[in-house]
PDB file of N, CA and C in Angstrom:
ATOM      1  N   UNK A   1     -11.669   8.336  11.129  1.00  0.00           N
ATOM      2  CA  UNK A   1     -11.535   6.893  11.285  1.00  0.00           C
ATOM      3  C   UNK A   1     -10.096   6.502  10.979  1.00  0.00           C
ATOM      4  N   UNK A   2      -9.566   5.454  11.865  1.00  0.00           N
ATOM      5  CA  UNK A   2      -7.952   5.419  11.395  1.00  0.00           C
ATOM      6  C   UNK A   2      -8.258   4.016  11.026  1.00  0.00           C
ATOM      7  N   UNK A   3      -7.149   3.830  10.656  1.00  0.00           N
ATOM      8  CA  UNK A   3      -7.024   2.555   9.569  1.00  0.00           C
ATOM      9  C   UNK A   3      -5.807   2.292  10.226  1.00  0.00           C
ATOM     10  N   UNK A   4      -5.228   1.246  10.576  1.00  0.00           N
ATOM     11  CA  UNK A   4      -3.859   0.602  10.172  1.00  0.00           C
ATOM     12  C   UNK A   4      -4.078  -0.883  10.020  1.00  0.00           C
ATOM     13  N   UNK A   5      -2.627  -0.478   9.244  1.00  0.00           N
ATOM     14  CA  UNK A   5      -2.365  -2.144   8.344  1.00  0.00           C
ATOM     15  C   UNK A   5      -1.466  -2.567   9.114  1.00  0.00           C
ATOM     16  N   UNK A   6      -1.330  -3.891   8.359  1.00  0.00           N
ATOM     17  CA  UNK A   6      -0.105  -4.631   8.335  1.00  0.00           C
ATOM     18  C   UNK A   6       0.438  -4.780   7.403  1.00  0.00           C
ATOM     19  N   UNK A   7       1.444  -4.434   6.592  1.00  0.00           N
ATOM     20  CA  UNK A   7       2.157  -4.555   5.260  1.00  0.00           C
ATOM     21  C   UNK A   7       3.360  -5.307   5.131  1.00  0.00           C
ATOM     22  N   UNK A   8       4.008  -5.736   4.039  1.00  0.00           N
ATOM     23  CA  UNK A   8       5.282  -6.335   4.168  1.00  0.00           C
ATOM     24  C   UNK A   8       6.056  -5.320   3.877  1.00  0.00           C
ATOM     25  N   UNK A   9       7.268  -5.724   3.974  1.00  0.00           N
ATOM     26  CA  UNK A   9       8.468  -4.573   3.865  1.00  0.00           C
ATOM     27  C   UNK A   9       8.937  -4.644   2.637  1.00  0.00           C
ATOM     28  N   UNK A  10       8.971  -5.688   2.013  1.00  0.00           N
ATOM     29  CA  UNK A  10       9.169  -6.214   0.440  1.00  0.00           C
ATOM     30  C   UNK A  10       8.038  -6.836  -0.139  1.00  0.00           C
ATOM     31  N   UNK A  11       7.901  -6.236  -1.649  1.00  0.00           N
ATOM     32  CA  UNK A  11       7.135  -6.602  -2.313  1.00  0.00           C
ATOM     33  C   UNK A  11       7.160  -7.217  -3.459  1.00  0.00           C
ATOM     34  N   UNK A  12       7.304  -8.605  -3.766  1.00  0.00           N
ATOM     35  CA  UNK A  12       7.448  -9.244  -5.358  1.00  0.00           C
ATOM     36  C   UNK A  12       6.708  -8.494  -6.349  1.00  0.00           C
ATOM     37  N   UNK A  13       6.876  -7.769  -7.223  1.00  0.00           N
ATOM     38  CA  UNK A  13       5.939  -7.646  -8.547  1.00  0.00           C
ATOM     39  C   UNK A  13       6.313  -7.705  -9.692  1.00  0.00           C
ATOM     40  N   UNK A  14       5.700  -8.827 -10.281  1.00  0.00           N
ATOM     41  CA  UNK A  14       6.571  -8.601 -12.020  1.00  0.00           C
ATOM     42  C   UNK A  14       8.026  -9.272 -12.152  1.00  0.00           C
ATOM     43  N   UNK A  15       8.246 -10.361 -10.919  1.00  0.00           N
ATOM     44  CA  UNK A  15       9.696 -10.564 -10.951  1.00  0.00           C
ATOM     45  C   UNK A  15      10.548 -10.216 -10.331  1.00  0.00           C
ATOM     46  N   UNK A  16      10.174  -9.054 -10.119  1.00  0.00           N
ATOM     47  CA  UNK A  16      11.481  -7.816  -9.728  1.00  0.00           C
ATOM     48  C   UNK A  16      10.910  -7.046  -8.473  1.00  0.00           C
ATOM     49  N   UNK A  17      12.090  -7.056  -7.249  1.00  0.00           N
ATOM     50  CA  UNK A  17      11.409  -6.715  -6.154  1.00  0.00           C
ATOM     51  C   UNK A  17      11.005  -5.055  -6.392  1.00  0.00           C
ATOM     52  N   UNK A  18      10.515  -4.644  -5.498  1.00  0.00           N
ATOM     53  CA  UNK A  18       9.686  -2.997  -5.322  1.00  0.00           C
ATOM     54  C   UNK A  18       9.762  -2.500  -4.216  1.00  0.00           C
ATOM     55  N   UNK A  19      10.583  -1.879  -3.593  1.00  0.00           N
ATOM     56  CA  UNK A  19      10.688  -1.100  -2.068  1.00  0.00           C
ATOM     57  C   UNK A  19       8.812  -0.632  -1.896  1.00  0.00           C
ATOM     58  N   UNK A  20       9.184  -0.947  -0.642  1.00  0.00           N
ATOM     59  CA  UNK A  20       7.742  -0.293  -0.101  1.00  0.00           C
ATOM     60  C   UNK A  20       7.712   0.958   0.283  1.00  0.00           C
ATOM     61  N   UNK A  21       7.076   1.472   0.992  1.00  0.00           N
ATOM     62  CA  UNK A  21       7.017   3.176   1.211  1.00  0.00           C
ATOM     63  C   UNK A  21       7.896   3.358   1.576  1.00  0.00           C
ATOM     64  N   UNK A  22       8.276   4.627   1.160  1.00  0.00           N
ATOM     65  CA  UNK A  22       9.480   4.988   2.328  1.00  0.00           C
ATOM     66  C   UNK A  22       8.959   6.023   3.532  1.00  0.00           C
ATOM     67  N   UNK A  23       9.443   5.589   4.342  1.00  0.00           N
ATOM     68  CA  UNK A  23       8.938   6.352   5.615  1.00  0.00           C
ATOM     69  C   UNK A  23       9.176   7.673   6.233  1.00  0.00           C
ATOM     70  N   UNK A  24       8.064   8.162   6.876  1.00  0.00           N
ATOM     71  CA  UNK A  24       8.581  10.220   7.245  1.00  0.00           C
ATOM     72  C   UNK A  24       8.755   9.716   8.696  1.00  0.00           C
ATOM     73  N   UNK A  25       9.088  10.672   8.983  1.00  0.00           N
ATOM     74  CA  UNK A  25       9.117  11.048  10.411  1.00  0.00           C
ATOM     75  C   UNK A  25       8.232  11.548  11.251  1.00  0.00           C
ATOM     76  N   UNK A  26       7.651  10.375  11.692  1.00  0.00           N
ATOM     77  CA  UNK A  26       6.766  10.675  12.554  1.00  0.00           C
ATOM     78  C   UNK A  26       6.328  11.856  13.742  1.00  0.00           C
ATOM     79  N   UNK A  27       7.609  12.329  13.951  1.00  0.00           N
ATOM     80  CA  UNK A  27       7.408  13.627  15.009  1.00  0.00           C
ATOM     81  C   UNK A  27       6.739  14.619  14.427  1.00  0.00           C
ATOM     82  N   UNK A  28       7.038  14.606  13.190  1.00  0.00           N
ATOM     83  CA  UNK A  28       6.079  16.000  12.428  1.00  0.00           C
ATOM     84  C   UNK A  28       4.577  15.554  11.582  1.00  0.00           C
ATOM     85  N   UNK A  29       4.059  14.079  12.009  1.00  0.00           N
ATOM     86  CA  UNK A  29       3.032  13.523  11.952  1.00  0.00           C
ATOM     87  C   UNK A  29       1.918  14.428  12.710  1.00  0.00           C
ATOM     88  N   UNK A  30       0.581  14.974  12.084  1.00  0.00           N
ATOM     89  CA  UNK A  30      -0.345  15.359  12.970  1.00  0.00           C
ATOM     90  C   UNK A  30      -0.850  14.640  13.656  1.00  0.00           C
ATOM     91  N   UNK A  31      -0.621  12.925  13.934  1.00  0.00           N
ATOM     92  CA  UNK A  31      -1.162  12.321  14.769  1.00  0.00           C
ATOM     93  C   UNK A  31      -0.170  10.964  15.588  1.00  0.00           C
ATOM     94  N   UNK A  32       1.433  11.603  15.695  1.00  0.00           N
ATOM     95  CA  UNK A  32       2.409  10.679  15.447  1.00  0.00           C
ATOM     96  C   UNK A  32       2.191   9.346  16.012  1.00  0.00           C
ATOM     97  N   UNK A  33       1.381   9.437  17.261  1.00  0.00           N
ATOM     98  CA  UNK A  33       1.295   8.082  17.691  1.00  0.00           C
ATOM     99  C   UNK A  33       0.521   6.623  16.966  1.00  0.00           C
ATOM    100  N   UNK A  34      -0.190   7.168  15.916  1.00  0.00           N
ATOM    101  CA  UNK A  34      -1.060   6.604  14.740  1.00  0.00           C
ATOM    102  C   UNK A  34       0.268   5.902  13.352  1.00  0.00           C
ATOM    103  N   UNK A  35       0.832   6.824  13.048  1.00  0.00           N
ATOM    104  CA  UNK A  35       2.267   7.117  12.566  1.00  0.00           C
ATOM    105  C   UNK A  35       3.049   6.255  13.076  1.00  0.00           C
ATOM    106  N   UNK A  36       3.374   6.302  14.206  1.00  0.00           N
ATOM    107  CA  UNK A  36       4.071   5.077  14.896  1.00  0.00           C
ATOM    108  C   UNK A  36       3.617   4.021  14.766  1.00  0.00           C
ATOM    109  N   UNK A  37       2.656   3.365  15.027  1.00  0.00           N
ATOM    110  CA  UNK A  37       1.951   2.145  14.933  1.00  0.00           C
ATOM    111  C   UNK A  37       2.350   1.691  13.561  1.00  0.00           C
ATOM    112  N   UNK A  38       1.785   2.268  12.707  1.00  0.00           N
ATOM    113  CA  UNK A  38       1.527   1.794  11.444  1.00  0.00           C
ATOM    114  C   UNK A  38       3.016   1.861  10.570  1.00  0.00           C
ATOM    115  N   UNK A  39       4.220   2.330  11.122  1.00  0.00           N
ATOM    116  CA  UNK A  39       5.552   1.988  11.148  1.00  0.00           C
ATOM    117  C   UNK A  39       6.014   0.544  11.698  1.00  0.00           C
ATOM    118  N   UNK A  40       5.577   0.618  12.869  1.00  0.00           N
ATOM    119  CA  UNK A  40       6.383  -0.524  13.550  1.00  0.00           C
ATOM    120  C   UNK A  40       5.048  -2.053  13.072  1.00  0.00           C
ATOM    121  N   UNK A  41       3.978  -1.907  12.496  1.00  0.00           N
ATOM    122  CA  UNK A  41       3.444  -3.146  12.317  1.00  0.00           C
ATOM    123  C   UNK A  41       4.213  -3.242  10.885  1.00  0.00           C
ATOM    124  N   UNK A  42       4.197  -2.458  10.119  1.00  0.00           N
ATOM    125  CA  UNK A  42       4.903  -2.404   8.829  1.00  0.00           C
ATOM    126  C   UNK A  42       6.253  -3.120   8.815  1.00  0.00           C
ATOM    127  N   UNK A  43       7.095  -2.955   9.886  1.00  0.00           N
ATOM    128  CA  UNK A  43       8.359  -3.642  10.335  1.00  0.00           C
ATOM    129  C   UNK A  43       8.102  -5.450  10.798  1.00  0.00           C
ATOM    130  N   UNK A  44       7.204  -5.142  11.579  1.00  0.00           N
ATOM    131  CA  UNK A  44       7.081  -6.429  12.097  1.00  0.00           C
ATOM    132  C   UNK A  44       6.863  -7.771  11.236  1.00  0.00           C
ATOM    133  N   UNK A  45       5.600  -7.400  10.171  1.00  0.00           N
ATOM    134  CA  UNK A  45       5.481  -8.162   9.270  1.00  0.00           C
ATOM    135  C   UNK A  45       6.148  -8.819   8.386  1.00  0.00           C
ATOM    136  N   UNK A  46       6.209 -10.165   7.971  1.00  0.00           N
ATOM    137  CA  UNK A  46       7.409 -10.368   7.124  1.00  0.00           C
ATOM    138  C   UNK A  46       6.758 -10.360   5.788  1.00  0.00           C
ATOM    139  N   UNK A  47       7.703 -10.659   4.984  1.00  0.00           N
ATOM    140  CA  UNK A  47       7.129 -10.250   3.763  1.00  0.00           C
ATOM    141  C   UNK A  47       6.577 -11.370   3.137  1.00  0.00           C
ATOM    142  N   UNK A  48       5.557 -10.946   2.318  1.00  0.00           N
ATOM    143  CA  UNK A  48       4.294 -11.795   1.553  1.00  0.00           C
ATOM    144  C   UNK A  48       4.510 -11.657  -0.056  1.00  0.00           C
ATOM    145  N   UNK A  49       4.915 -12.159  -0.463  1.00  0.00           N
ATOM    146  CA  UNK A  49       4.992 -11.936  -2.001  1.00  0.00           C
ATOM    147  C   UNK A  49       3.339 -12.455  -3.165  1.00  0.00           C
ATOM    148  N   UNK A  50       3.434 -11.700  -3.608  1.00  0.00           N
ATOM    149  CA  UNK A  50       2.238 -11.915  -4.405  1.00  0.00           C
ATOM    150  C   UNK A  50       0.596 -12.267  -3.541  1.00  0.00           C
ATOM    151  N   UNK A  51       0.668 -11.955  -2.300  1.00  0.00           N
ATOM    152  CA  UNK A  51      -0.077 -12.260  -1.342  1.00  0.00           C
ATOM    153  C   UNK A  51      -1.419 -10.954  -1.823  1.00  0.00           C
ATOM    154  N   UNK A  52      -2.211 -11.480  -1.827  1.00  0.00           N
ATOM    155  CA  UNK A  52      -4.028 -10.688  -2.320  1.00  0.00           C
ATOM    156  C   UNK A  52      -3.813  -9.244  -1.159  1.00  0.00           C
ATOM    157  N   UNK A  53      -3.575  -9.773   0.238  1.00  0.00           N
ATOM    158  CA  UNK A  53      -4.113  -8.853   1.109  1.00  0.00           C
ATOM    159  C   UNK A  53      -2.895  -8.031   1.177  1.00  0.00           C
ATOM    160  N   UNK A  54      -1.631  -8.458   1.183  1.00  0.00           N
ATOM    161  CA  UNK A  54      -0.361  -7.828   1.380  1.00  0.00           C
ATOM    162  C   UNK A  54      -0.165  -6.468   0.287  1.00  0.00           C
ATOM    163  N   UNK A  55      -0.662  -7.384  -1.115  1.00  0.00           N
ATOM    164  CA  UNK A  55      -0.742  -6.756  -2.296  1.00  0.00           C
ATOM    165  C   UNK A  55      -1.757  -5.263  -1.953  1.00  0.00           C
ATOM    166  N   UNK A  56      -2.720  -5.232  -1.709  1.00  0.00           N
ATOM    167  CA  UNK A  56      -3.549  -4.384  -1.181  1.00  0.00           C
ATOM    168  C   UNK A  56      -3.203  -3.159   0.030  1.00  0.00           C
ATOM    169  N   UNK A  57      -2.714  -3.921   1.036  1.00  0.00           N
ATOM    170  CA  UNK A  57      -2.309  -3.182   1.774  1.00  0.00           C
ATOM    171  C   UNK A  57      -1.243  -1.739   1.538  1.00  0.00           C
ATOM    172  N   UNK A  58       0.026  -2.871   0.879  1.00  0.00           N
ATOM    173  CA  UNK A  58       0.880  -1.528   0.401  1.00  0.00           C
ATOM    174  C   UNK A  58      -0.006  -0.846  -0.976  1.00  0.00           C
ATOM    175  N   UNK A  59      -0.283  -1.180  -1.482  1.00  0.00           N
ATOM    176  CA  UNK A  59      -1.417  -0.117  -2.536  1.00  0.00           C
ATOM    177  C   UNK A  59      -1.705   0.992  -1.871  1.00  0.00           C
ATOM    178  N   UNK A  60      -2.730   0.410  -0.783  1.00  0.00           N
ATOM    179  CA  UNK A  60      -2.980   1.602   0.066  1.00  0.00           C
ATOM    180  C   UNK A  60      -2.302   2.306   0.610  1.00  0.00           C
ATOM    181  N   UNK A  61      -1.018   2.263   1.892  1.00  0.00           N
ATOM    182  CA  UNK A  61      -0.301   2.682   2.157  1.00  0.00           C
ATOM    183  C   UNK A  61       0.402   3.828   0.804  1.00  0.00           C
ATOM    184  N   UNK A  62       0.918   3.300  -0.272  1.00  0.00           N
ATOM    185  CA  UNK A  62       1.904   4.270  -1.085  1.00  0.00           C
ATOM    186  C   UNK A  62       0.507   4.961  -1.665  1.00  0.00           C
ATOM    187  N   UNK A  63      -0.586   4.950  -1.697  1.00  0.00           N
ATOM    188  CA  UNK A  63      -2.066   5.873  -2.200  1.00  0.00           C
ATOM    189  C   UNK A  63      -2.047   6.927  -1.255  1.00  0.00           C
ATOM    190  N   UNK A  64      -2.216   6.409   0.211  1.00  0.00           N
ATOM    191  CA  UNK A  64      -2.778   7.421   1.642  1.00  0.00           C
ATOM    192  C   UNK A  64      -1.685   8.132   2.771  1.00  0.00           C
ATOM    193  N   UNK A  65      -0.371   7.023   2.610  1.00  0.00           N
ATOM    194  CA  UNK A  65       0.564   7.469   3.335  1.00  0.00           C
ATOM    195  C   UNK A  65       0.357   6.587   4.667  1.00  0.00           C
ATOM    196  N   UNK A  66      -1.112   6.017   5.083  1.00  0.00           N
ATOM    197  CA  UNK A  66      -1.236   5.626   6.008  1.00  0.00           C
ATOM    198  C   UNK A  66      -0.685   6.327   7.654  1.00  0.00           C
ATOM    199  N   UNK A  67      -1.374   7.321   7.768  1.00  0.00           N
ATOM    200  CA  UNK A  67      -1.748   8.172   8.678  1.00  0.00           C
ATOM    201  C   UNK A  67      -0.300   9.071   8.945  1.00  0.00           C
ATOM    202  N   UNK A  68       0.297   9.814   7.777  1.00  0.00           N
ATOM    203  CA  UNK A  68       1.649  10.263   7.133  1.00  0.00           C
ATOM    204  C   UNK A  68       3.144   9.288   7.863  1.00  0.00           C
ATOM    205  N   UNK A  69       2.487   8.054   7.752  1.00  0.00           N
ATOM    206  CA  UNK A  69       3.508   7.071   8.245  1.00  0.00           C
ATOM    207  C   UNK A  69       4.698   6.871   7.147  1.00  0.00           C
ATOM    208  N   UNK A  70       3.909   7.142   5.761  1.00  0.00           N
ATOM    209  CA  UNK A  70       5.085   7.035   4.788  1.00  0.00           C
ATOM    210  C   UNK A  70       5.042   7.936   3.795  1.00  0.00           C
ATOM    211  N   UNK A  71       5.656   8.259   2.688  1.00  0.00           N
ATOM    212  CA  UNK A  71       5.734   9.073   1.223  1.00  0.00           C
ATOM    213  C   UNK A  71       4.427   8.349   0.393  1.00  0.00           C
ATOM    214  N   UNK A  72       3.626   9.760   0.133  1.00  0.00           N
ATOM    215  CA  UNK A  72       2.514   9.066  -1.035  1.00  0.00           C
ATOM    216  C   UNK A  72       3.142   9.202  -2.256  1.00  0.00           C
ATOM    217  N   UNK A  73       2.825   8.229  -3.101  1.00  0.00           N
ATOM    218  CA  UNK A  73       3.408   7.747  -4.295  1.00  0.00           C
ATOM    219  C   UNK A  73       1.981   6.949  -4.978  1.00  0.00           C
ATOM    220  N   UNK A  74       1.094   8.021  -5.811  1.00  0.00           N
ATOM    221  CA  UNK A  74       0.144   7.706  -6.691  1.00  0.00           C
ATOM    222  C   UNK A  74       0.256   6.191  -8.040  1.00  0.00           C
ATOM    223  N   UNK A  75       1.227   6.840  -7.982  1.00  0.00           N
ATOM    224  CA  UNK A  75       1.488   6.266  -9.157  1.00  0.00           C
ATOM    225  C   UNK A  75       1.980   4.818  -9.210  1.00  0.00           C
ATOM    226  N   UNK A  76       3.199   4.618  -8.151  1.00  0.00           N
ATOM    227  CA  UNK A  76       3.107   3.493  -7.734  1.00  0.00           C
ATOM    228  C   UNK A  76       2.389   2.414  -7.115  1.00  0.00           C
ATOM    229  N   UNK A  77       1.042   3.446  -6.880  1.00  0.00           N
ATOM    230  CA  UNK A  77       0.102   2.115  -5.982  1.00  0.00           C
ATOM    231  C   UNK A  77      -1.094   2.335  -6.995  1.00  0.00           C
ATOM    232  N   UNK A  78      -0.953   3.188  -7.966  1.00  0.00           N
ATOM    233  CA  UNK A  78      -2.146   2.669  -9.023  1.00  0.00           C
ATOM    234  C   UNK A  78      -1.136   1.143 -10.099  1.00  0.00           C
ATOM    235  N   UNK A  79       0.045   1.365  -9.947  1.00  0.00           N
ATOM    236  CA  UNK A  79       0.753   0.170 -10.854  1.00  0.00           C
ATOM    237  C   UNK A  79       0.125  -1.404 -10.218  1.00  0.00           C
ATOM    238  N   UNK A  80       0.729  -1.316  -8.619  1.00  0.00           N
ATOM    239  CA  UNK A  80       0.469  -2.224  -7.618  1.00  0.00           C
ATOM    240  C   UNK A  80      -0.995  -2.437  -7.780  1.00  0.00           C
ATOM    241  N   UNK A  81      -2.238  -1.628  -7.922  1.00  0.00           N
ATOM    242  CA  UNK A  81      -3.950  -1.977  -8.326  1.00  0.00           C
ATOM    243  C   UNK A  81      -3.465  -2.557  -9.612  1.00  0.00           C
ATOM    244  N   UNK A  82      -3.004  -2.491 -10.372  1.00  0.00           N
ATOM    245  CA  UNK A  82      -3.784  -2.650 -11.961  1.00  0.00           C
ATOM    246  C   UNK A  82      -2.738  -4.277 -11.677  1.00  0.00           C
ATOM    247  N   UNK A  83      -1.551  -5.109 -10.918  1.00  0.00           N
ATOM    248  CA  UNK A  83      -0.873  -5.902 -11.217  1.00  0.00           C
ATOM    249  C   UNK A  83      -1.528  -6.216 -10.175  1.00  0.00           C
ATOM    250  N   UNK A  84      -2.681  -6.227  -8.808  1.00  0.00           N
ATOM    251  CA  UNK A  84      -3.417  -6.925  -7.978  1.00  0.00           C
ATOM    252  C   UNK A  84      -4.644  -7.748  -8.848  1.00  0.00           C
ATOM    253  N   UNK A  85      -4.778  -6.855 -10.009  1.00  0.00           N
ATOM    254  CA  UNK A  85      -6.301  -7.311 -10.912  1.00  0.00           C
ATOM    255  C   UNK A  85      -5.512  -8.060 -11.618  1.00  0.00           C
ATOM    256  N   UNK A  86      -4.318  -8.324 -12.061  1.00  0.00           N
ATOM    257  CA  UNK A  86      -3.603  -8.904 -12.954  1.00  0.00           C
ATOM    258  C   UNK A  86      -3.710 -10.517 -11.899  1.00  0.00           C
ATOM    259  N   UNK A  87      -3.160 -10.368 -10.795  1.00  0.00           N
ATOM    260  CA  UNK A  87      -2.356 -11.464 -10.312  1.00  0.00           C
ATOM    261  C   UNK A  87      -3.951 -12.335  -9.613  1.00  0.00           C
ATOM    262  N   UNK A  88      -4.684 -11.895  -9.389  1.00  0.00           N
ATOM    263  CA  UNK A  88      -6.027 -12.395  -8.567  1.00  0.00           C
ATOM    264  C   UNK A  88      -7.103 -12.236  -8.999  1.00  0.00           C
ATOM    265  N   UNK A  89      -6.983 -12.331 -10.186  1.00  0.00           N
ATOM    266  CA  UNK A  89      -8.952 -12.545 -10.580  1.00  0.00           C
ATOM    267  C   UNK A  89      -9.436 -13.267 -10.006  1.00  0.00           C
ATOM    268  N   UNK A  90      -9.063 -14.055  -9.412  1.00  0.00           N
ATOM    269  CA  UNK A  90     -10.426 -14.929  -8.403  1.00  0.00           C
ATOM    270  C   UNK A  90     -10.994 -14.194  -7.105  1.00  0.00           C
ATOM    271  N   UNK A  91      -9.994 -13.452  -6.736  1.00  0.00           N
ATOM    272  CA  UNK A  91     -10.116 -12.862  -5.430  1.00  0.00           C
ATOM    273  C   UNK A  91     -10.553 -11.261  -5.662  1.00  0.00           C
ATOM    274  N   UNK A  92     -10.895 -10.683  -6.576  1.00  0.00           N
ATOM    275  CA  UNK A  92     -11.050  -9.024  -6.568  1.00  0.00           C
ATOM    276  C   UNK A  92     -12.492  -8.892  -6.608  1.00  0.00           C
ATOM    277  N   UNK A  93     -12.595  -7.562  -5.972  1.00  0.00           N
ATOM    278  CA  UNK A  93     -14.441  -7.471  -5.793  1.00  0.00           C
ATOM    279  C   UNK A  93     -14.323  -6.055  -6.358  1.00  0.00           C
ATOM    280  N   UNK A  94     -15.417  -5.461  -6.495  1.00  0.00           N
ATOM    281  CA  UNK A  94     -15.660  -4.047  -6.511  1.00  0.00           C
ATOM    282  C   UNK A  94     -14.723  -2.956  -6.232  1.00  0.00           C
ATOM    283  N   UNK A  95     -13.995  -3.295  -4.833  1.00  0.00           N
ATOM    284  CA  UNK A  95     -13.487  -2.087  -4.452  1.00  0.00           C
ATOM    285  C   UNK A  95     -12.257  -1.931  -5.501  1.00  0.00           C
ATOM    286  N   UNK A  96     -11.916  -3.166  -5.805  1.00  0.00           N
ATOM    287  CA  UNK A  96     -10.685  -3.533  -6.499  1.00  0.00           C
ATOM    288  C   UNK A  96     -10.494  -2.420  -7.736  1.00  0.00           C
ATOM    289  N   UNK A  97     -11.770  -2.843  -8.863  1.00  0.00           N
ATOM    290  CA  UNK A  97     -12.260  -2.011  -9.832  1.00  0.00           C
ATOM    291  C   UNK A  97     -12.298  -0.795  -9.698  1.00  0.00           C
ATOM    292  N   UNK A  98     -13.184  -0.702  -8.761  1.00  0.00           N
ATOM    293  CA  UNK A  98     -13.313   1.161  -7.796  1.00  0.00           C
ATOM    294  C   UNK A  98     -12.004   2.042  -8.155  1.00  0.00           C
ATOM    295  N   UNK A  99     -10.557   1.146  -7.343  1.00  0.00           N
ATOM    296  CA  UNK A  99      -9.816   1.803  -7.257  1.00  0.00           C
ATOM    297  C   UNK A  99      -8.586   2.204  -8.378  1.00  0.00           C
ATOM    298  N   UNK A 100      -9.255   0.901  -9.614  1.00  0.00           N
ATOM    299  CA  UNK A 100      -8.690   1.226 -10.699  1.00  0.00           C
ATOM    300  C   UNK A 100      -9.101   1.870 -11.487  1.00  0.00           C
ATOM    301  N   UNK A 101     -10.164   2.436 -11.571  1.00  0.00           N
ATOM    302  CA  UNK A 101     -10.889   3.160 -11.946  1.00  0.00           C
ATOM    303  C   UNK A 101     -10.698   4.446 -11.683  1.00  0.00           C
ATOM    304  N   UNK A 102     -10.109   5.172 -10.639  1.00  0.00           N
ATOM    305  CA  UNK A 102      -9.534   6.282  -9.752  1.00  0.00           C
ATOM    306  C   UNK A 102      -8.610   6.643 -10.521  1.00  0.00           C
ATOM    307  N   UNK A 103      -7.662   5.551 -10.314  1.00  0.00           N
ATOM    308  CA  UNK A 103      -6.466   5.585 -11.062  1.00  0.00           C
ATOM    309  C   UNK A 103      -6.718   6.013 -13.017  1.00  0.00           C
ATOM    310  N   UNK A 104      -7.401   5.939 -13.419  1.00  0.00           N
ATOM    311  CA  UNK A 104      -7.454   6.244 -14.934  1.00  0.00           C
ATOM    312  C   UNK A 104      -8.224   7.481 -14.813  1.00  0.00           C
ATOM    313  N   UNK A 105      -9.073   8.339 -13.996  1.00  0.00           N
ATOM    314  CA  UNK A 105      -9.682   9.144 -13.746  1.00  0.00           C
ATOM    315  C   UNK A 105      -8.201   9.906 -13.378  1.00  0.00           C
ATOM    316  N   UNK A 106      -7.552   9.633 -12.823  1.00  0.00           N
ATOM    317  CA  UNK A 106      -6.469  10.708 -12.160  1.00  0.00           C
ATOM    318  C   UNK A 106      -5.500  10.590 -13.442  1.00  0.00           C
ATOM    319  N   UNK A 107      -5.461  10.381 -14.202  1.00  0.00           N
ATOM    320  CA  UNK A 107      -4.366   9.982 -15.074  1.00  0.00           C
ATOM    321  C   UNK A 107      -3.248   8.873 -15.141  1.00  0.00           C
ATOM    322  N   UNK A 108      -3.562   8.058 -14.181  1.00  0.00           N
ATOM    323  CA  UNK A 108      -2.059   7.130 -13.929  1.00  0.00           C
ATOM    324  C   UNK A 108      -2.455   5.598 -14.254  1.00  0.00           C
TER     325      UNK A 108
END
């Protein structure tokens, strides 16, 4: 099942901006044209600061790579979960928890 997002390219957290993924090269993607996509919507988007879904999105992305569109970085998108539960208690459900929960199971 593929997934793509839409993400911003910049991310507010804590004040202080946070580069978003950094990106591979898609030619050596096992599925580059998936890879591509999820590059160029990543571009397109402008940026959302403190935004619920934006917030989420790059989580995921720096967790999965989003179909090796970018560098996984654990650690940074368990920070980005635990400051999504911080910034939106009105808005977090289950999966939210789920995935912070991962994150303390994995160590981070």
């Amino acid at each position: 099942m593929r997934c793509t997002v839409i993400i911003a390219a910049l991310l507010l957290t804590g004040g202080a901006a946070q580069a978003a993924p950094r990106p591979l090269d898609c030619a050596r993607a096992p599925e580059p044209a998936f890879c591509r996509q999820a590059q160029e919507q990543f571009r397109q988007e402008s940026a959302k600061p403190n935004d619920y879904q934006t917030m989420g999105n790059v989580a995921y992305c720096l967790g999965t790579g989003c179909d090796a569109a970018f560098v996984v970085n654990h650690r940074d998108s368990c920070r980005l979960r635990r400051e999504i539960l911080q910034r939106h208690t009105s808005r977090t459900d289950s999966s939210d928890e789920s995935h912070l929960t991962h994150c303390a199971s994995a160590g981070l």
